[in-house]
Protein backbone atom coordinates (compact mmCIF):
# COMPACT_ATOMS: atom_id res chain seq x y z
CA UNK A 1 51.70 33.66 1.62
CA UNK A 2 50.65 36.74 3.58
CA UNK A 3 47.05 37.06 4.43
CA UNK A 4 45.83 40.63 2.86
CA UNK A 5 43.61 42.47 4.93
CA UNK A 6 40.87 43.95 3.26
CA UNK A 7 37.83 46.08 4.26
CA UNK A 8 35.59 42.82 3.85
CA UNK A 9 38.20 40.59 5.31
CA UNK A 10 38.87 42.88 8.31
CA UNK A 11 34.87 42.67 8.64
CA UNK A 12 35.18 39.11 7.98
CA UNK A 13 37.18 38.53 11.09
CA UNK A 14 34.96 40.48 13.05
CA UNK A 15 32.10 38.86 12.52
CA UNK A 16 34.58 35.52 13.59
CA UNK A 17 35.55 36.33 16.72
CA UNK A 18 31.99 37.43 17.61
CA UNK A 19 30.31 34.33 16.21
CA UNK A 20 32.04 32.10 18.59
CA UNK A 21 31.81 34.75 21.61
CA UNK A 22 28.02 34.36 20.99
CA UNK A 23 28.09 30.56 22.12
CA UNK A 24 29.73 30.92 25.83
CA UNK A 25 27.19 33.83 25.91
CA UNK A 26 23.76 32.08 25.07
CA UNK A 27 24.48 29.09 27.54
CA UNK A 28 25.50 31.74 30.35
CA UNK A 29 21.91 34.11 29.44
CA UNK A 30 20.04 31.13 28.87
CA UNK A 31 20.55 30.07 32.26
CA UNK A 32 20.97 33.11 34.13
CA UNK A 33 18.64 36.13 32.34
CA UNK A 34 15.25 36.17 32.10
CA UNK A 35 11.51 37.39 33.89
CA UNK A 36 11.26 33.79 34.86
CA UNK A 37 13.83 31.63 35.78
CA UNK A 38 12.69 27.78 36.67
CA UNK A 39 14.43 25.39 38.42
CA UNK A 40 17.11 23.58 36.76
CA UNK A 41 15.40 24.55 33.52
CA UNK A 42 15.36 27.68 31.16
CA UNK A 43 14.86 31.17 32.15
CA UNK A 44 12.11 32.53 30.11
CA UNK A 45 11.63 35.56 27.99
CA UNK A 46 8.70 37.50 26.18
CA UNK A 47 8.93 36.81 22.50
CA UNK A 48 5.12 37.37 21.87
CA UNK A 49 2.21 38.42 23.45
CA UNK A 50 1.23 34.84 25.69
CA UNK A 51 4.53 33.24 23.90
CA UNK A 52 7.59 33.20 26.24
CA UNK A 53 11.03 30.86 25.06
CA UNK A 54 14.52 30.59 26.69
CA UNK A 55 16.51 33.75 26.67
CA UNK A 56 19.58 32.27 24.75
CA UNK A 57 17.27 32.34 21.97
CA UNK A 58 18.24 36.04 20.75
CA UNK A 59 22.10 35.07 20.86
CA UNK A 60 21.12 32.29 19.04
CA UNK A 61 19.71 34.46 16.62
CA UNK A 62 22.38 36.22 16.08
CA UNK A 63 24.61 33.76 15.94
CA UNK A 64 23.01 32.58 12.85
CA UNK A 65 23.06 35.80 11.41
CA UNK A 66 26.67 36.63 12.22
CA UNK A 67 27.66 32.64 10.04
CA UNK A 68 26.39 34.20 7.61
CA UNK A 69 28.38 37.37 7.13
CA UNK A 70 31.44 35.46 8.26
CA UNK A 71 30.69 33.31 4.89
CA UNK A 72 30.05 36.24 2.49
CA UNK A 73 33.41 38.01 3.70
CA UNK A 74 35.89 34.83 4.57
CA UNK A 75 34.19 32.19 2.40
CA UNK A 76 32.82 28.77 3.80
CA UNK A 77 36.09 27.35 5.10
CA UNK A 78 36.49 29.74 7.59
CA UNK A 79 32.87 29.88 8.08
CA UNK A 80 33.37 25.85 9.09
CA UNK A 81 36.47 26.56 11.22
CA UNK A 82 34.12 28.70 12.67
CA UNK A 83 31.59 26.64 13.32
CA UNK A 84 34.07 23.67 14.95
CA UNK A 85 35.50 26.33 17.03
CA UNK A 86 31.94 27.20 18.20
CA UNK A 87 31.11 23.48 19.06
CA UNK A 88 34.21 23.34 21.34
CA UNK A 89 34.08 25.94 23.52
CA UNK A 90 30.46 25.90 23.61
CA UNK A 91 31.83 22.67 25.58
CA UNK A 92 34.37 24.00 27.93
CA UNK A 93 31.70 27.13 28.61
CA UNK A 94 28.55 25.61 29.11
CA UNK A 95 26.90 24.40 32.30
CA UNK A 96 27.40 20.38 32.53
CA UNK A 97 23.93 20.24 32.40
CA UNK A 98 23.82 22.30 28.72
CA UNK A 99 27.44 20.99 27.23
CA UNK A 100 26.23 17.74 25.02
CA UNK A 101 22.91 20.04 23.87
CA UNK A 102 24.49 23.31 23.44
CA UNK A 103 27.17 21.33 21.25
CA UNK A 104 24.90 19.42 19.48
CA UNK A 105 22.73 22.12 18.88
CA UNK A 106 25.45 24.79 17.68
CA UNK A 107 27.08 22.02 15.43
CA UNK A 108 23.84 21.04 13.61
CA UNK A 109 21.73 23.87 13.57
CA UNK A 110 25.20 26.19 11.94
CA UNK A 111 25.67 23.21 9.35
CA UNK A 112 21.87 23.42 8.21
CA UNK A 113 22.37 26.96 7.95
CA UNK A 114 25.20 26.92 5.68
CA UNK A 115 23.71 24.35 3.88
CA UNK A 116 21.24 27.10 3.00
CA UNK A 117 22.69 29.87 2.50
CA UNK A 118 24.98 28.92 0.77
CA UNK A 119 23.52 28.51 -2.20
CA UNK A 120 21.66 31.67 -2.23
CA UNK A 121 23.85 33.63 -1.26
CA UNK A 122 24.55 35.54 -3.86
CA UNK A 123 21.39 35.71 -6.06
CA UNK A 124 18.43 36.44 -3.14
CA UNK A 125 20.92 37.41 0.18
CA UNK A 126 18.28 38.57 2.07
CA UNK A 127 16.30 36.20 1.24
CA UNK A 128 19.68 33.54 2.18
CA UNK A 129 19.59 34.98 5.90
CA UNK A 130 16.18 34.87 6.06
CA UNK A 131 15.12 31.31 5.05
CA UNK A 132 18.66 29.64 6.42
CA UNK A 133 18.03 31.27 9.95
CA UNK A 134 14.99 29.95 9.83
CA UNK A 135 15.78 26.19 8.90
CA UNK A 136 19.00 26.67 11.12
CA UNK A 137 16.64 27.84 13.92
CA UNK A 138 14.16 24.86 13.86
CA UNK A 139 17.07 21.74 13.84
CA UNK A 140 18.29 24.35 17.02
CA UNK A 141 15.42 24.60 18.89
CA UNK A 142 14.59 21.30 18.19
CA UNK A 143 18.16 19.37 19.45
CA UNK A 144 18.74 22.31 22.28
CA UNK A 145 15.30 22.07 23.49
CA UNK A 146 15.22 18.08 23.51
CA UNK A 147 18.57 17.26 24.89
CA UNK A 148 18.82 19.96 27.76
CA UNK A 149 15.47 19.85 29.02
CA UNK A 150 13.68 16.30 27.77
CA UNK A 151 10.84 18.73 26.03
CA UNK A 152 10.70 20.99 22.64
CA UNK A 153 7.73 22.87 25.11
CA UNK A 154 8.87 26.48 24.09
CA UNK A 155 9.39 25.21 20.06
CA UNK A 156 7.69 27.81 18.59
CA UNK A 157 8.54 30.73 20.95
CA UNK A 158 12.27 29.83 20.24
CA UNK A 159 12.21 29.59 16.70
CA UNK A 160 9.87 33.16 16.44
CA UNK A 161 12.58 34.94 18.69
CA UNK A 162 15.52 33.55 16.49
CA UNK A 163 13.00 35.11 13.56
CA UNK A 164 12.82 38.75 15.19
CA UNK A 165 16.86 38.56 14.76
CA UNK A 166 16.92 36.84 11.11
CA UNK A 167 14.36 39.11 9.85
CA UNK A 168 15.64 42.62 10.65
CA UNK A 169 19.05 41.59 9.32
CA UNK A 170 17.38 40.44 6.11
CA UNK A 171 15.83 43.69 5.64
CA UNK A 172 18.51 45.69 6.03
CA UNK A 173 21.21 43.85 4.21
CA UNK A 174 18.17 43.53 1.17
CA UNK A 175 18.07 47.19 1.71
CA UNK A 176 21.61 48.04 1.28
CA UNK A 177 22.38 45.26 -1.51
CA UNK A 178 19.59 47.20 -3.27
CA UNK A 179 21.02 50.30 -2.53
CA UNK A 180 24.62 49.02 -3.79
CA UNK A 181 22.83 47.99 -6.95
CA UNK A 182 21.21 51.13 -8.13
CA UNK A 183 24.63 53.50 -6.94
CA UNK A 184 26.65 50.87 -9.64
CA UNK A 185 23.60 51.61 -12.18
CA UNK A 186 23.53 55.40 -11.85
């Protein structure tokens, strides 16, 4: 059968394509991009005022944000082909110091954000993105953090940068489902 292409799917397969670009991006930034780069660790970014965490961390936020739409457009079994795909060539992209991290990371920390989104999704969605990128942030931070660099040091500056990007999606997709709500009223 034919796959349709709809305004939502089209989206749908946008937000694909740049989910799994985000992974071979974050391992390249979070190695390469920062105001402080240490040896054979992290290079560092503001996220806070005295609170500095790995630069990967906002394409990591994104990345979480970007599952999401792929679910509400495609539906959860592309959102997990997605998140396989992810997982692999996170592992052909990343630095053979990053691969078994960045993989573990991606794989868990997308599953625990499905997990939580998914079921609501539909009743509270900004609400969805904002409480699943925040659980999928923490298991993350916490596995990334761990395996690549033996400490989860910059915890708390990772998970608040992954936040800033969670956050300001919420709002504006609460926003615009509210919006979308009171146009169908009127």
């Amino acid at each position: 059968m034919p796959l349709r292409l709809t305004k939502d799917s089209s989206l749908g397969f946008v937000f694909f394509v740049l989910f799994i670009l985000t992974i071979p991006a974050m391992n390249w930034v979070v190695m390469n991009v920062g105001v402080v780069c240490e040896n054979a660790g992290p290079c560092l970014i503001p996220v806070a005022p005295g609170l500095m965490a790995p630069s990967g961390v906002l394409m990591a936020g994104v990345a979480l944000v970007l599952r999401d739409g792929l679910q509400s457009k495609l539906g959860i079994g592309w959102s997990i082909v997605a998140i396989v795909l992810g997982a692999a060539i996170s592992a052909f992209f990343s630095e053979p110091s990053l691969v078994i991290a960045s993989v573990m990371a991606f794989f868990f920390s997308e599953l625990a954000d499905l997990v939580v989104y998914t079921p609501m999704r539909k009743k509270w969605p900004a609400w969805a993105i904002l409480v699943s990128g925040l659980v999928g942030s923490f298991v993350d931070s916490a596995i990334f953090l761990s395996l690549a660099f033996g400490s989860i040091e910059f915890i708390f500056g990772q998970v608040l940068g992954k936040f800033w990007m969670s956050l300001a999606v919420a709002v504006l997709i609460g926003v615009t489902h509210k919006v979308q709500h009171q146009s169908v009223g009127a």
